[in-house]
N, C-alpha and C. Protein backbone atom coordinates (compact mmCIF):
# COMPACT_ATOMS: atom_id res chain seq x y z
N UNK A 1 -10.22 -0.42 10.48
CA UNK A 1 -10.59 -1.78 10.80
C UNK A 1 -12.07 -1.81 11.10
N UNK A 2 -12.82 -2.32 10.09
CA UNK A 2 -14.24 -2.37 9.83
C UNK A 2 -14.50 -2.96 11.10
N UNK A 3 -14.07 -4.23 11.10
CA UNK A 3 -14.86 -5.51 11.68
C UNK A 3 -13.66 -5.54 13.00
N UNK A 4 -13.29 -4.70 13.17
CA UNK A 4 -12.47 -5.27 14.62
C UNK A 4 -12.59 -6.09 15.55
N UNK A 5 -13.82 -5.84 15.89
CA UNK A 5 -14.51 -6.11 17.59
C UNK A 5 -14.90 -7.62 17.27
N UNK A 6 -14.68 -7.99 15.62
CA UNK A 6 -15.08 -9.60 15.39
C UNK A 6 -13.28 -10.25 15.67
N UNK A 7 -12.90 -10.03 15.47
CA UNK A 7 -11.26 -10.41 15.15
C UNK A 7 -10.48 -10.69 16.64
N UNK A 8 -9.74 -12.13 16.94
CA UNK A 8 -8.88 -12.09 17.78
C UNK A 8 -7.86 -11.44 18.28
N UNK A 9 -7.86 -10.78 19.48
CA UNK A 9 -7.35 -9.78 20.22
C UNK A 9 -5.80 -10.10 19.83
N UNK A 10 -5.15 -11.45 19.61
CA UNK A 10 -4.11 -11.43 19.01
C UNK A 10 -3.88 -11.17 17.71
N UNK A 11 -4.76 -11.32 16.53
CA UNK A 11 -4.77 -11.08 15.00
C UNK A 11 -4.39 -9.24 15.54
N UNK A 12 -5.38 -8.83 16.01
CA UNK A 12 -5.43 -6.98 16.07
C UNK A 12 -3.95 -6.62 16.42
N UNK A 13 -3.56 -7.31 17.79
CA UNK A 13 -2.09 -6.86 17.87
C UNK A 13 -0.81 -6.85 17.04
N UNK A 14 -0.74 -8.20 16.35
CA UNK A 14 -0.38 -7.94 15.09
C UNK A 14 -0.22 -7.28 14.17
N UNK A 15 -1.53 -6.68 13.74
CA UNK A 15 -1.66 -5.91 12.63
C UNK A 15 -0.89 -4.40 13.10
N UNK A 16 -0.64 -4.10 14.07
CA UNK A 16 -0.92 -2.95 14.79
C UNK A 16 0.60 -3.15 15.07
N UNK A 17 1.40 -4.18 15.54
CA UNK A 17 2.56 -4.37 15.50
C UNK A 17 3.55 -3.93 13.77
N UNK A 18 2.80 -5.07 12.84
CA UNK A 18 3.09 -4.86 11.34
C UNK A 18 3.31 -3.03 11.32
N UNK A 19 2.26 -2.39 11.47
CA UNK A 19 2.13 -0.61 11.06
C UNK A 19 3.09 -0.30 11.92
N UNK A 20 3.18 -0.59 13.59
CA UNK A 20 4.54 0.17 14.25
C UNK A 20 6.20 -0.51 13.39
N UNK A 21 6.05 -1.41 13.06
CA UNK A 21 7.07 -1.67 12.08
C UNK A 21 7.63 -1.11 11.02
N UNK A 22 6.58 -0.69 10.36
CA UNK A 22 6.61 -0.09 9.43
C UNK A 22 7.13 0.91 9.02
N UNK A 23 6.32 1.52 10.02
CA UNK A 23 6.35 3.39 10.10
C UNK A 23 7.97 3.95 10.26
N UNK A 24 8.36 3.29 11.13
CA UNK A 24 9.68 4.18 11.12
C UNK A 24 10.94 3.46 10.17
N UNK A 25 10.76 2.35 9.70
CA UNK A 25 11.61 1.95 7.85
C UNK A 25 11.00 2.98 6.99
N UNK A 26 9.74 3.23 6.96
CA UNK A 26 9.49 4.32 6.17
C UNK A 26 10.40 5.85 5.90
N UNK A 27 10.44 5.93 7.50
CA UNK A 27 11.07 7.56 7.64
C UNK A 27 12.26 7.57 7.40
N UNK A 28 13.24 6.29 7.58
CA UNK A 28 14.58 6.35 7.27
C UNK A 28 14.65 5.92 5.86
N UNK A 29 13.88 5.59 5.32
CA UNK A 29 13.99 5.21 3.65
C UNK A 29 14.31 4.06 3.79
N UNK A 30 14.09 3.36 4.42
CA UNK A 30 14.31 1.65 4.42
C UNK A 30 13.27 0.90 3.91
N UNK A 31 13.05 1.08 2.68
CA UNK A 31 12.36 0.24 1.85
C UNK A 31 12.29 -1.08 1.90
N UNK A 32 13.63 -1.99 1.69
CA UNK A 32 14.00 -3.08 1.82
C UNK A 32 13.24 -3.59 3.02
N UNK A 33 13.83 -2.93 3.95
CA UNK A 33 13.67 -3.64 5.58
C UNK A 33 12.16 -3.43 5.47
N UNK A 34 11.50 -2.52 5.23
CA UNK A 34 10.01 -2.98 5.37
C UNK A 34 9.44 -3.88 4.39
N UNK A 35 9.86 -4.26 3.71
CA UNK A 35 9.37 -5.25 2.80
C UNK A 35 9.60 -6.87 3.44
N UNK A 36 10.98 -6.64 3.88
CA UNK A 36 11.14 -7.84 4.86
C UNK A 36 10.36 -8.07 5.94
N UNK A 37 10.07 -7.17 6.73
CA UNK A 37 9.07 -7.24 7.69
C UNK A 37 7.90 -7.52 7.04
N UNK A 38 7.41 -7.09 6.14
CA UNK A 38 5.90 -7.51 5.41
C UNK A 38 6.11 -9.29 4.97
N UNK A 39 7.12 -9.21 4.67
CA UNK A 39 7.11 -10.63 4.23
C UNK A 39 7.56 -11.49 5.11
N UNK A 40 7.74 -11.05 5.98
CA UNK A 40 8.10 -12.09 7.66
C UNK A 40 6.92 -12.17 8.26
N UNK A 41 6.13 -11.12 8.25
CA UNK A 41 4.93 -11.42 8.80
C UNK A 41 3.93 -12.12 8.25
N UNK A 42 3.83 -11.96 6.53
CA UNK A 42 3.20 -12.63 5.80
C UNK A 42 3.26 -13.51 6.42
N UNK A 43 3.82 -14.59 5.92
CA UNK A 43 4.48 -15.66 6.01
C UNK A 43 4.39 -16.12 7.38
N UNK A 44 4.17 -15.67 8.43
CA UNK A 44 3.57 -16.15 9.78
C UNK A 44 2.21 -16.26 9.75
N UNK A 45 1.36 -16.10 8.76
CA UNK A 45 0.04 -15.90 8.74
C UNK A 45 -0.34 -14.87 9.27
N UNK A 46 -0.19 -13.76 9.36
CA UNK A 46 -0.69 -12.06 9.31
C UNK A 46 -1.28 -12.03 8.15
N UNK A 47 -2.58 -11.67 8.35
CA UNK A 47 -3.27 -10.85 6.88
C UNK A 47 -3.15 -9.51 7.01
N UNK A 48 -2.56 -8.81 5.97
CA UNK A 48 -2.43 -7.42 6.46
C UNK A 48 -3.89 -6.48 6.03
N UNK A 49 -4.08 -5.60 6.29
CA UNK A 49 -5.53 -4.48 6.17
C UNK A 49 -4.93 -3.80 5.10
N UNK A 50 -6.24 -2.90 4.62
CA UNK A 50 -5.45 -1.42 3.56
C UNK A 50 -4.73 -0.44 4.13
N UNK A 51 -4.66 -0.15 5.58
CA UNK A 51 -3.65 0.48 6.00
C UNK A 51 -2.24 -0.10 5.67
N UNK A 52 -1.98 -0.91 6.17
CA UNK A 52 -0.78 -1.65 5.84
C UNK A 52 0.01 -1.66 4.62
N UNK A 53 -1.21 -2.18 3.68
CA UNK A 53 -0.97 -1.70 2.31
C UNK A 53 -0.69 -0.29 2.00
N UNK A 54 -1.54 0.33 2.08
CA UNK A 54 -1.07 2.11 1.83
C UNK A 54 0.19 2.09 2.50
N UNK A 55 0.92 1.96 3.59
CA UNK A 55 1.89 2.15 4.13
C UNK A 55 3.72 1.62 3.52
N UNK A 56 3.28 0.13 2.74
CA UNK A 56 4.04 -0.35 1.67
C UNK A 56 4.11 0.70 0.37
N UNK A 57 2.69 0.66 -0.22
CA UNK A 57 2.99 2.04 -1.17
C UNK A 57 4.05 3.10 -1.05
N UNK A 58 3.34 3.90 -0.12
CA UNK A 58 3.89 4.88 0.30
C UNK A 58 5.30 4.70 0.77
N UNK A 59 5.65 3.80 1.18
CA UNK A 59 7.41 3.56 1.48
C UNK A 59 7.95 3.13 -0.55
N UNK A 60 7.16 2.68 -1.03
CA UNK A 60 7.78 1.96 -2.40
C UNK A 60 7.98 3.76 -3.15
N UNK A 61 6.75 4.73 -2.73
CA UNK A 61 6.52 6.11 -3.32
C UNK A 61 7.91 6.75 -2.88
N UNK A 62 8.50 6.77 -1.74
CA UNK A 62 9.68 7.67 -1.17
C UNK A 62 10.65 7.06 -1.77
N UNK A 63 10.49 5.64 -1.91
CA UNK A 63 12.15 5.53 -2.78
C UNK A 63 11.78 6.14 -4.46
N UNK A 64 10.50 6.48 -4.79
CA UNK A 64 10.53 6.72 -6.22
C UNK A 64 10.82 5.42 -7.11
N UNK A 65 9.50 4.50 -6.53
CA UNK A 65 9.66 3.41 -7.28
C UNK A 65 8.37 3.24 -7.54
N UNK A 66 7.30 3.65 -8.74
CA UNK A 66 6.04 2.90 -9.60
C UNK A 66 5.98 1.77 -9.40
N UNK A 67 6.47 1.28 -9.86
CA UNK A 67 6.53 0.24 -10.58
C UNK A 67 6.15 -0.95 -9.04
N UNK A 68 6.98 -0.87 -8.35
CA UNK A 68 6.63 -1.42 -7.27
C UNK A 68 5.92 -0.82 -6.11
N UNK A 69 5.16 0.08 -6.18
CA UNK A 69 3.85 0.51 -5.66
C UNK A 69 2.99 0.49 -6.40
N UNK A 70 2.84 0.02 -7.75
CA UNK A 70 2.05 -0.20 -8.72
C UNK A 70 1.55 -2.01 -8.38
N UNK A 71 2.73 -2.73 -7.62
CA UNK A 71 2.45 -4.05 -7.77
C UNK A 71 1.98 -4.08 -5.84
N UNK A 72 2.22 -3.39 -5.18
CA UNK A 72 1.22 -3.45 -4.09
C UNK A 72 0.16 -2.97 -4.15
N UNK A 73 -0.13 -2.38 -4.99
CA UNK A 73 -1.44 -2.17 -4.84
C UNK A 73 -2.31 -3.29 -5.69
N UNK A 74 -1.60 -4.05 -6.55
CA UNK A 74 -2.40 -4.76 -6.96
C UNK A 74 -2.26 -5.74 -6.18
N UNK A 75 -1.49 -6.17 -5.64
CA UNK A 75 -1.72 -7.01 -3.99
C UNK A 75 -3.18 -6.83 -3.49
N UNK A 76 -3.15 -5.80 -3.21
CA UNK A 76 -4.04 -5.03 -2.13
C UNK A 76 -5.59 -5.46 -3.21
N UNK A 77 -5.60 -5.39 -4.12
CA UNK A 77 -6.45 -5.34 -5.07
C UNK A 77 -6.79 -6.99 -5.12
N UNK A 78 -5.93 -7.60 -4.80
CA UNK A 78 -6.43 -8.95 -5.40
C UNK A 78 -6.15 -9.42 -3.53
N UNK A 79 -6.44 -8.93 -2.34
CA UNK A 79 -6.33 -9.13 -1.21
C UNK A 79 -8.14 -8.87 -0.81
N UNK A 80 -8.44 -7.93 -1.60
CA UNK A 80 -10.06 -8.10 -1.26
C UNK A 80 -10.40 -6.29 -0.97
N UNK A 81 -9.14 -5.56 -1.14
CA UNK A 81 -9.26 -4.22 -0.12
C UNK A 81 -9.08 -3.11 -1.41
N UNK A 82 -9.57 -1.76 -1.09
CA UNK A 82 -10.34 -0.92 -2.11
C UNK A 82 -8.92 0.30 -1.87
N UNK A 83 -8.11 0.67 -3.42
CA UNK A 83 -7.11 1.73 -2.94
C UNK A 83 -7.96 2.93 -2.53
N UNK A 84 -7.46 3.85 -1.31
CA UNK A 84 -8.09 4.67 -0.97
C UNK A 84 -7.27 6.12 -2.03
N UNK A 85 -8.60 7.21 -2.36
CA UNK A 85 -8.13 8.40 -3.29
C UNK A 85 -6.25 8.94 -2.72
N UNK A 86 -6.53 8.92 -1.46
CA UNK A 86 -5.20 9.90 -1.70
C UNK A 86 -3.83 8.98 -1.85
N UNK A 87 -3.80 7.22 -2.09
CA UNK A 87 -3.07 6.81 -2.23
C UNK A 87 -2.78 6.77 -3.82
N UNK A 88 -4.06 6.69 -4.49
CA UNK A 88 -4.19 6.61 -5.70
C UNK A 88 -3.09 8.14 -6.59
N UNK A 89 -3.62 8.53 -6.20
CA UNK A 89 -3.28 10.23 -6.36
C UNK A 89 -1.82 10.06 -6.15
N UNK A 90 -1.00 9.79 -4.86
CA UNK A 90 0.22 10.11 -4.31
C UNK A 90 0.92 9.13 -5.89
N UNK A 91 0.65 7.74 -6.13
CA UNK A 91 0.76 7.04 -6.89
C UNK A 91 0.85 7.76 -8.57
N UNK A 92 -0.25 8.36 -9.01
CA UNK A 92 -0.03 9.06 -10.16
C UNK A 92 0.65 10.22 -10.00
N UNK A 93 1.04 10.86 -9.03
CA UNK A 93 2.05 12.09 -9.25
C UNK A 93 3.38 11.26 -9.36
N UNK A 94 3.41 10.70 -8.78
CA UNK A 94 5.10 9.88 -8.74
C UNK A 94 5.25 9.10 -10.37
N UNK A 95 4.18 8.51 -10.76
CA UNK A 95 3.97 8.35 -12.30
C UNK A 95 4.64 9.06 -12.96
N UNK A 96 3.76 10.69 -12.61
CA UNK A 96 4.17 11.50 -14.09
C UNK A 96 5.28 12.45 -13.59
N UNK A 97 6.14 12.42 -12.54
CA UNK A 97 7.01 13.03 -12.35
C UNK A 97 8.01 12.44 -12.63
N UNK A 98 7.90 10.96 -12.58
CA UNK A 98 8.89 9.84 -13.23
C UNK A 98 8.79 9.95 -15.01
N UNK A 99 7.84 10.21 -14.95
CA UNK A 99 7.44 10.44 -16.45
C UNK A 99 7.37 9.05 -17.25
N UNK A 100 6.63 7.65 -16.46
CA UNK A 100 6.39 6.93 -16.81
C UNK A 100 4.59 6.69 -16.53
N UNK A 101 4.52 6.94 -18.06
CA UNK A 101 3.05 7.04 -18.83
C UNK A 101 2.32 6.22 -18.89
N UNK A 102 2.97 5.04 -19.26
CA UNK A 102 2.04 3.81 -19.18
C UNK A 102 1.59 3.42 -17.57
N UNK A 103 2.35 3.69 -16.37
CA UNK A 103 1.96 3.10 -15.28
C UNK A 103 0.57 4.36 -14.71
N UNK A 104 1.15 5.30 -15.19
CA UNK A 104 -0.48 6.55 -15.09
C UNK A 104 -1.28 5.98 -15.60
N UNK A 105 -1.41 5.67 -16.63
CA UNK A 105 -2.59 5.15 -17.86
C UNK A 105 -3.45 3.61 -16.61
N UNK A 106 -2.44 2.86 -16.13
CA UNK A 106 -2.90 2.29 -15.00
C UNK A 106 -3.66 2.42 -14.16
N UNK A 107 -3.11 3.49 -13.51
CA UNK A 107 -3.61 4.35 -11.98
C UNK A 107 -4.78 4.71 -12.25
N UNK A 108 -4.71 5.64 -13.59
CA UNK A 108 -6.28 5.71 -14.31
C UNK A 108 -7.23 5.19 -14.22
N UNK A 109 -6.75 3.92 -15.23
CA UNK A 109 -8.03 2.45 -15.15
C UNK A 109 -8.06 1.93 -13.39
N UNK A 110 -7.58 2.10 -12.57
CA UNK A 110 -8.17 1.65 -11.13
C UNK A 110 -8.92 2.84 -10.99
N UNK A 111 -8.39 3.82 -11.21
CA UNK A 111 -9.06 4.90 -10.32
C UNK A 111 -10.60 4.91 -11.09
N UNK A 112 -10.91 4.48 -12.64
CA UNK A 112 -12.18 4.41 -12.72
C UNK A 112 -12.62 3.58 -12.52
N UNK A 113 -12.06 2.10 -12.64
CA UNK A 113 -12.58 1.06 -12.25
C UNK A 113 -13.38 0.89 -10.44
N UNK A 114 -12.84 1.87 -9.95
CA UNK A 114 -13.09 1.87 -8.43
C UNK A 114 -13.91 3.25 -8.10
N UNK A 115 -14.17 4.03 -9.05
CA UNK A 115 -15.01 5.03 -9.48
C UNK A 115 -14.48 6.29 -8.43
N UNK A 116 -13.19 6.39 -8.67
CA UNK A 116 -12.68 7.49 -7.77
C UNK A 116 -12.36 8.58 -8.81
N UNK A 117 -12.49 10.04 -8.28
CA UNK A 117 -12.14 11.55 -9.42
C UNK A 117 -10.78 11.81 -9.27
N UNK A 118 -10.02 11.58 -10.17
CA UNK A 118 -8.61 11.73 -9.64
C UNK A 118 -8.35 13.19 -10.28
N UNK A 119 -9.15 14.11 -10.90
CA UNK A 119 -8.92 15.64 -11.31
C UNK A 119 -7.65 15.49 -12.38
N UNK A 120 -7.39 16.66 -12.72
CA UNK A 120 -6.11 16.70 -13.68
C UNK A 120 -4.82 16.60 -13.29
């Protein structure tokens, strides 16, 4: 959180609420339920950060779903916020272990478009 110290002490708690939410649908594989929570909070007017986002990924990554960590991140992308390398990365291994090619070929074009080295 760049700009914290600009942001209402209630917006921060929020956000910070959203991630303790999160975190543990994550560990039980509750995909669903954190998506509901993202979208309950949406929908209250919460803007979520790139943490938040990485944290959706990464729950969409444990169920072994591209396709829909492919579409949060373009959330995140059209939210104003930059994917960070090791989400990018976690994202193309789950690609090519799924062995769906075209959504790598994706991950690719962000990862140069955003001028990150994603190695072999």
């Amino acid at each position: 959180m760049l700009y914290s110290h600009l942001l209402h002490p209630y917006t921060l708690w929020l956000w910070h609420a959203l991630r303790k939410l999160l975190s543990p649908c994550m560990r039980i594989h509750q995909t669903s339920e954190a998506t509901k929570v993202y979208t309950h909070l949406t929908g209250e007017g919460v803007k979520p950060d790139a943490r938040t986002y990485s944290l959706l990924v990464d729950a969409h990554l444990i169920k072994r779903d591209p396709k829909s960590a492919t579409a949060v991140i373009d959330d995140m992308i059209n939210a104003g916020f930059e994917p960070s390398k090791e989400t990018l990365k976690n994202l193309r291994r789950r690609c090519l272990r799924e062995l769906d090619y075209k959504k790598d070929a994706q991950v690719e074009s962000l990862a140069k478009n955003f001028q990150i080295r994603m190695g072999s």
